[in-house]
N, C-alpha and C. Protein backbone atom coordinates (compact mmCIF):
# COMPACT_ATOMS: atom_id res chain seq x y z
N UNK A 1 -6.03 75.40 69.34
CA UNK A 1 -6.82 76.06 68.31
C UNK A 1 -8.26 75.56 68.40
N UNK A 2 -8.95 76.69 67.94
CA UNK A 2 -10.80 76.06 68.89
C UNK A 2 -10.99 75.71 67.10
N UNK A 3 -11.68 74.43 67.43
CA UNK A 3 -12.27 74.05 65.98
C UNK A 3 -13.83 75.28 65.48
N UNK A 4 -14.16 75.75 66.32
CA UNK A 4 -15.55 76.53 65.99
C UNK A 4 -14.76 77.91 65.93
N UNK A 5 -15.10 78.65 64.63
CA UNK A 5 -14.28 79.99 64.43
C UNK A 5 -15.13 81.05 63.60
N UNK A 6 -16.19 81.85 64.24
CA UNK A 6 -17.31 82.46 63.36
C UNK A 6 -16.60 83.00 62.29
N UNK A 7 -17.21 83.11 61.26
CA UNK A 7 -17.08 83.96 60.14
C UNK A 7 -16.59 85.06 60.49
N UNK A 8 -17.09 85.92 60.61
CA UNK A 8 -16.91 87.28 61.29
C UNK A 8 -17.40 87.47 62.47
N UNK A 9 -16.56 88.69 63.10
CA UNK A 9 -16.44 88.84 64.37
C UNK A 9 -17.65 89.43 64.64
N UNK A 10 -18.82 89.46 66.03
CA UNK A 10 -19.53 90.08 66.92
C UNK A 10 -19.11 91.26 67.40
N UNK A 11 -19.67 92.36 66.82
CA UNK A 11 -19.88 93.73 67.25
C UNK A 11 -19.58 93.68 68.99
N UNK A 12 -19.40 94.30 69.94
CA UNK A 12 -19.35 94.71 71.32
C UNK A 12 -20.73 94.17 71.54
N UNK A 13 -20.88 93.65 72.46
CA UNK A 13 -21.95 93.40 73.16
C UNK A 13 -22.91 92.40 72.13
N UNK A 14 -22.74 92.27 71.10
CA UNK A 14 -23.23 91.05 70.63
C UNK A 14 -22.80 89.77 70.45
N UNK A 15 -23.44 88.88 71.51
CA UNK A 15 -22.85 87.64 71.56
C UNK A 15 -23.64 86.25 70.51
N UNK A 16 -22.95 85.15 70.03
CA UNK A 16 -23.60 84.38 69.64
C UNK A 16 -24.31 83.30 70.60
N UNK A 17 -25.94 83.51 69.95
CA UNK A 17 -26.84 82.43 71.51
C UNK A 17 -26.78 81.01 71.17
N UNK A 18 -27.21 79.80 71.71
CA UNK A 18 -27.48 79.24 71.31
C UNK A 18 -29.01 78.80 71.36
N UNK A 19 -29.29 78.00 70.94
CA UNK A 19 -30.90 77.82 70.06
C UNK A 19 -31.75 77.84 71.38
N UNK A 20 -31.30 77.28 72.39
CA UNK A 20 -31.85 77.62 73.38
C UNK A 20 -33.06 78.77 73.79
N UNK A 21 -34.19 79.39 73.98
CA UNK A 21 -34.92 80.66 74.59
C UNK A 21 -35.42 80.59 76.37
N UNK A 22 -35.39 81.79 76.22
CA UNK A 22 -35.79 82.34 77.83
C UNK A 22 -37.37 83.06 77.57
N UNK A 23 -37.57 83.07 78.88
CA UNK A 23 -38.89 83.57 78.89
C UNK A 23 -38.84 84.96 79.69
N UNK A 24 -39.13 86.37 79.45
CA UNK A 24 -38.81 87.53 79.97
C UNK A 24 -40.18 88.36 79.72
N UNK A 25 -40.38 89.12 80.70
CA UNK A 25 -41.57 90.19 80.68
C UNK A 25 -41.24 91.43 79.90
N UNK A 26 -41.87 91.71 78.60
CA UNK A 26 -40.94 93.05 78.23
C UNK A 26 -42.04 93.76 78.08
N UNK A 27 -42.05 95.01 78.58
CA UNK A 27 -43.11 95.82 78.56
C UNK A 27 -44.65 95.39 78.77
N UNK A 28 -44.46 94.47 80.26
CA UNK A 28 -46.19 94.06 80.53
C UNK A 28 -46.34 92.54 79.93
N UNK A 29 -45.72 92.47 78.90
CA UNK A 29 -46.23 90.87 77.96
C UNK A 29 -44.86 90.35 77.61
N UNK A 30 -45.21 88.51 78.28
CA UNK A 30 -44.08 87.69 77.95
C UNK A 30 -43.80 87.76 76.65
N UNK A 31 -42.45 87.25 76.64
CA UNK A 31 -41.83 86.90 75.34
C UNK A 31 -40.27 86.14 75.73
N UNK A 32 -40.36 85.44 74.53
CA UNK A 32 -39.63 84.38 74.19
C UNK A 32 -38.13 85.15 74.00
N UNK A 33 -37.07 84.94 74.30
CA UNK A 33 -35.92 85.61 73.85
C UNK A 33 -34.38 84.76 73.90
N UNK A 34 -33.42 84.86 73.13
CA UNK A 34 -32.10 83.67 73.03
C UNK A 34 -32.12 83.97 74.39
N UNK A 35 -31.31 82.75 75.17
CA UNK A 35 -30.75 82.40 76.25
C UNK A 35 -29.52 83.24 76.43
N UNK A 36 -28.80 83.98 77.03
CA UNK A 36 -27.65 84.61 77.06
C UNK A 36 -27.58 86.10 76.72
N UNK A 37 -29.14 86.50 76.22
CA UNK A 37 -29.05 87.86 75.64
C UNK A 37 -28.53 89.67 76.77
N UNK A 38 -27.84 89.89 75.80
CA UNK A 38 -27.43 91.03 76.76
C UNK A 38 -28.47 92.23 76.32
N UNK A 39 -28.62 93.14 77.06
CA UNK A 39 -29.74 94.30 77.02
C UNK A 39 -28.56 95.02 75.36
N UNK A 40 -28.13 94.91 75.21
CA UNK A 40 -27.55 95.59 73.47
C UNK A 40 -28.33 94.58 72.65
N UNK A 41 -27.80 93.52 73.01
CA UNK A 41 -28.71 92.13 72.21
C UNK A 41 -29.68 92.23 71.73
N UNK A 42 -30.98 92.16 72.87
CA UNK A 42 -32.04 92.15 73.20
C UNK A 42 -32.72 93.41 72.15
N UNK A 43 -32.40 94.87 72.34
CA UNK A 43 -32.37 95.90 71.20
C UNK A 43 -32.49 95.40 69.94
N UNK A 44 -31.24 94.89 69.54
CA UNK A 44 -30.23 94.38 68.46
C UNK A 44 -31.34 93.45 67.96
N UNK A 45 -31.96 92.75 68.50
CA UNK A 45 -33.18 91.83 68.50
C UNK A 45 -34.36 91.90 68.21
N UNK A 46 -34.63 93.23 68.49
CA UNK A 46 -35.96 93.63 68.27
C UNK A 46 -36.11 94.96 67.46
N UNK A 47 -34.76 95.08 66.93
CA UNK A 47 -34.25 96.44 66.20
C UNK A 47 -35.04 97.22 66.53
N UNK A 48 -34.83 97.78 67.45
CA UNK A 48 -34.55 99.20 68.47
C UNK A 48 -33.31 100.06 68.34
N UNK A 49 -33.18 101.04 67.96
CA UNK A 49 -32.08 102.03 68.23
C UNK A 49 -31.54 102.31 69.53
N UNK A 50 -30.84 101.88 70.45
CA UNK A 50 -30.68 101.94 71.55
C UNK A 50 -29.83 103.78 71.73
N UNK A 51 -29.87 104.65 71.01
CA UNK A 51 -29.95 105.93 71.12
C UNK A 51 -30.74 106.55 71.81
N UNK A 52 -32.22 105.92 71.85
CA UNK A 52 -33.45 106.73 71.45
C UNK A 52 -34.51 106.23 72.36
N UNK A 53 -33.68 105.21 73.41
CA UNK A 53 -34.54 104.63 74.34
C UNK A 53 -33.57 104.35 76.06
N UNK A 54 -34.61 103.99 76.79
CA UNK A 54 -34.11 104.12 78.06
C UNK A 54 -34.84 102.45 78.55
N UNK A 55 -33.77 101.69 79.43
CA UNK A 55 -34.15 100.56 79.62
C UNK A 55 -34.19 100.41 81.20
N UNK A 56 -34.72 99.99 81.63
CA UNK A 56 -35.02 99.25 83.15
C UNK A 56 -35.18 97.79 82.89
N UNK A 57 -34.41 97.27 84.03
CA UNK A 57 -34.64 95.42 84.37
C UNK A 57 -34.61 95.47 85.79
N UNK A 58 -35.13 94.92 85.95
CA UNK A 58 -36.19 94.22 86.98
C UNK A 58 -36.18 95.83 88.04
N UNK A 59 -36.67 96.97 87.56
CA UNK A 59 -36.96 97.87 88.25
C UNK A 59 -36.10 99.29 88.77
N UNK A 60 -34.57 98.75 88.22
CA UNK A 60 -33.82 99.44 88.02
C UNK A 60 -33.36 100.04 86.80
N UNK A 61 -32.78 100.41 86.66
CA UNK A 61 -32.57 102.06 85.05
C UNK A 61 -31.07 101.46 84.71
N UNK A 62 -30.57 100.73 83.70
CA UNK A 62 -29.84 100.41 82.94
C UNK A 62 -29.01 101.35 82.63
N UNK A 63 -27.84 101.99 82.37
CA UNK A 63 -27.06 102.68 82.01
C UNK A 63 -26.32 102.35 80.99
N UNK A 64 -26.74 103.06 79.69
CA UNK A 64 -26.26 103.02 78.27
C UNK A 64 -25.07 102.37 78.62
N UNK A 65 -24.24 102.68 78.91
CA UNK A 65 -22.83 102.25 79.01
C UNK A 65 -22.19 100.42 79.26
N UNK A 66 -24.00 100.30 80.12
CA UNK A 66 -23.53 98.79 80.66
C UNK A 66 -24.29 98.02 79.72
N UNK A 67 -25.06 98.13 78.63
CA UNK A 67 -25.83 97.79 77.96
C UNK A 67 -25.73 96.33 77.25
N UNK A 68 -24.18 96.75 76.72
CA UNK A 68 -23.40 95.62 76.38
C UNK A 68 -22.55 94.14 77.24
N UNK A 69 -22.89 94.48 78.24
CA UNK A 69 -22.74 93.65 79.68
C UNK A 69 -23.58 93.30 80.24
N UNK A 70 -24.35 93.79 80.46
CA UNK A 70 -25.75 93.49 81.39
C UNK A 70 -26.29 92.50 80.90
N UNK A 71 -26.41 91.19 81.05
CA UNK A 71 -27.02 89.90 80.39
C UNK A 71 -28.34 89.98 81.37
N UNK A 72 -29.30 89.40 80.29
CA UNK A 72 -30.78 89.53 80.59
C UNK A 72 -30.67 88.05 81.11
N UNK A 73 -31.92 87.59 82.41
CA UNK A 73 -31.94 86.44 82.81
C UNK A 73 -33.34 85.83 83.13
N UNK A 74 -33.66 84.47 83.04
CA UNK A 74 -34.89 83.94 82.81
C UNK A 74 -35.93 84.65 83.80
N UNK A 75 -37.11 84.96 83.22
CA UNK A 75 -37.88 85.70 84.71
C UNK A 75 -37.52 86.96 84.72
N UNK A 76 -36.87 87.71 83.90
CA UNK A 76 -36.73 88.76 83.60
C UNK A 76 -37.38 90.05 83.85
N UNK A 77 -37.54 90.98 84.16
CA UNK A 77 -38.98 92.22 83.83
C UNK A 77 -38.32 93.61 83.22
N UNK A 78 -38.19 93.63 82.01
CA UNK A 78 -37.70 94.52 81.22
C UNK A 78 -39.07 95.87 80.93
N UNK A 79 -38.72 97.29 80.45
CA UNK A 79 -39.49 97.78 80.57
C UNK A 79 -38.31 99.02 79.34
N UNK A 80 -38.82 99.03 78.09
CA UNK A 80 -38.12 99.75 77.52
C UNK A 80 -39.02 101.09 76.73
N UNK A 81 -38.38 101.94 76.78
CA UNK A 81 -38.99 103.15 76.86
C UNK A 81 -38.52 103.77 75.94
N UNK A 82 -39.07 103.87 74.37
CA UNK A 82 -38.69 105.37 73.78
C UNK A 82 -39.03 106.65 73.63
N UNK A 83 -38.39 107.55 73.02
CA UNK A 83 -38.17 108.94 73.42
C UNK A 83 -38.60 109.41 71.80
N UNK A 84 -39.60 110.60 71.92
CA UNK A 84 -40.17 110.45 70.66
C UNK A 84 -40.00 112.39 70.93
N UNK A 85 -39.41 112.95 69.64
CA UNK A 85 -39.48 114.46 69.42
C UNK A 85 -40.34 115.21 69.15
N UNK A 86 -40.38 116.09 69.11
CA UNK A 86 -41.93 116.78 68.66
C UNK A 86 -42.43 117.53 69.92
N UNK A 87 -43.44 118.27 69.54
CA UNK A 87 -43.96 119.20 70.87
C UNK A 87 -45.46 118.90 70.36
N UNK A 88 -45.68 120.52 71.25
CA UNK A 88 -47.14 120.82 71.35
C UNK A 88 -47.55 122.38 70.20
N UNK A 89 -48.00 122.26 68.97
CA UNK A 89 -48.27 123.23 68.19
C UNK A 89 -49.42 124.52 68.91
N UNK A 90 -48.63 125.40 69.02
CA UNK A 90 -49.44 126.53 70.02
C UNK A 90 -50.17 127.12 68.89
């Protein structure tokens, strides 16, 4: 029996970090981020709707699906992109 037993359980893809931070490029400018963060996390982190955006790390295109797996790593180069509605009024 593990003596450490969170309160409540972590959603999919949200893990608990410890105090630990990483250093990652997100959109052009460093930033500080938990050690262990997964690209859902990382969202989850910066409350982002991950609906409504499209992610690349280190130059490749993330797939919604792996979002919750994909752990971000020190040296990072993230590049997150949202998607905004609306047109052009003729």
């Amino acid at each position: 029996m593990s003596l450490y037993q969170p309160l409540m359980p972590y959603p999919a893809g949200i893990r608990p970090f410890c105090s630990l931070n990483m250093t990652i490029t997100l959109n052009g400018q460093k930033k500080e981020v938990p050690d262990g963060i997964t690209v859902l996390g990382l969202l989850v982190h910066l409350n982002i709707q991950q609906q409504r955006v499209a992610v690349e790390r280190n130059e490749e295109i993330v797939k919604k699906a792996r979002y919750a797996e994909t752990v971000v790593g020190e040296g990072d180069s993230l590049e997150v992109v949202s998607f905004m509605g609306g047109g052009c009024a003729a």
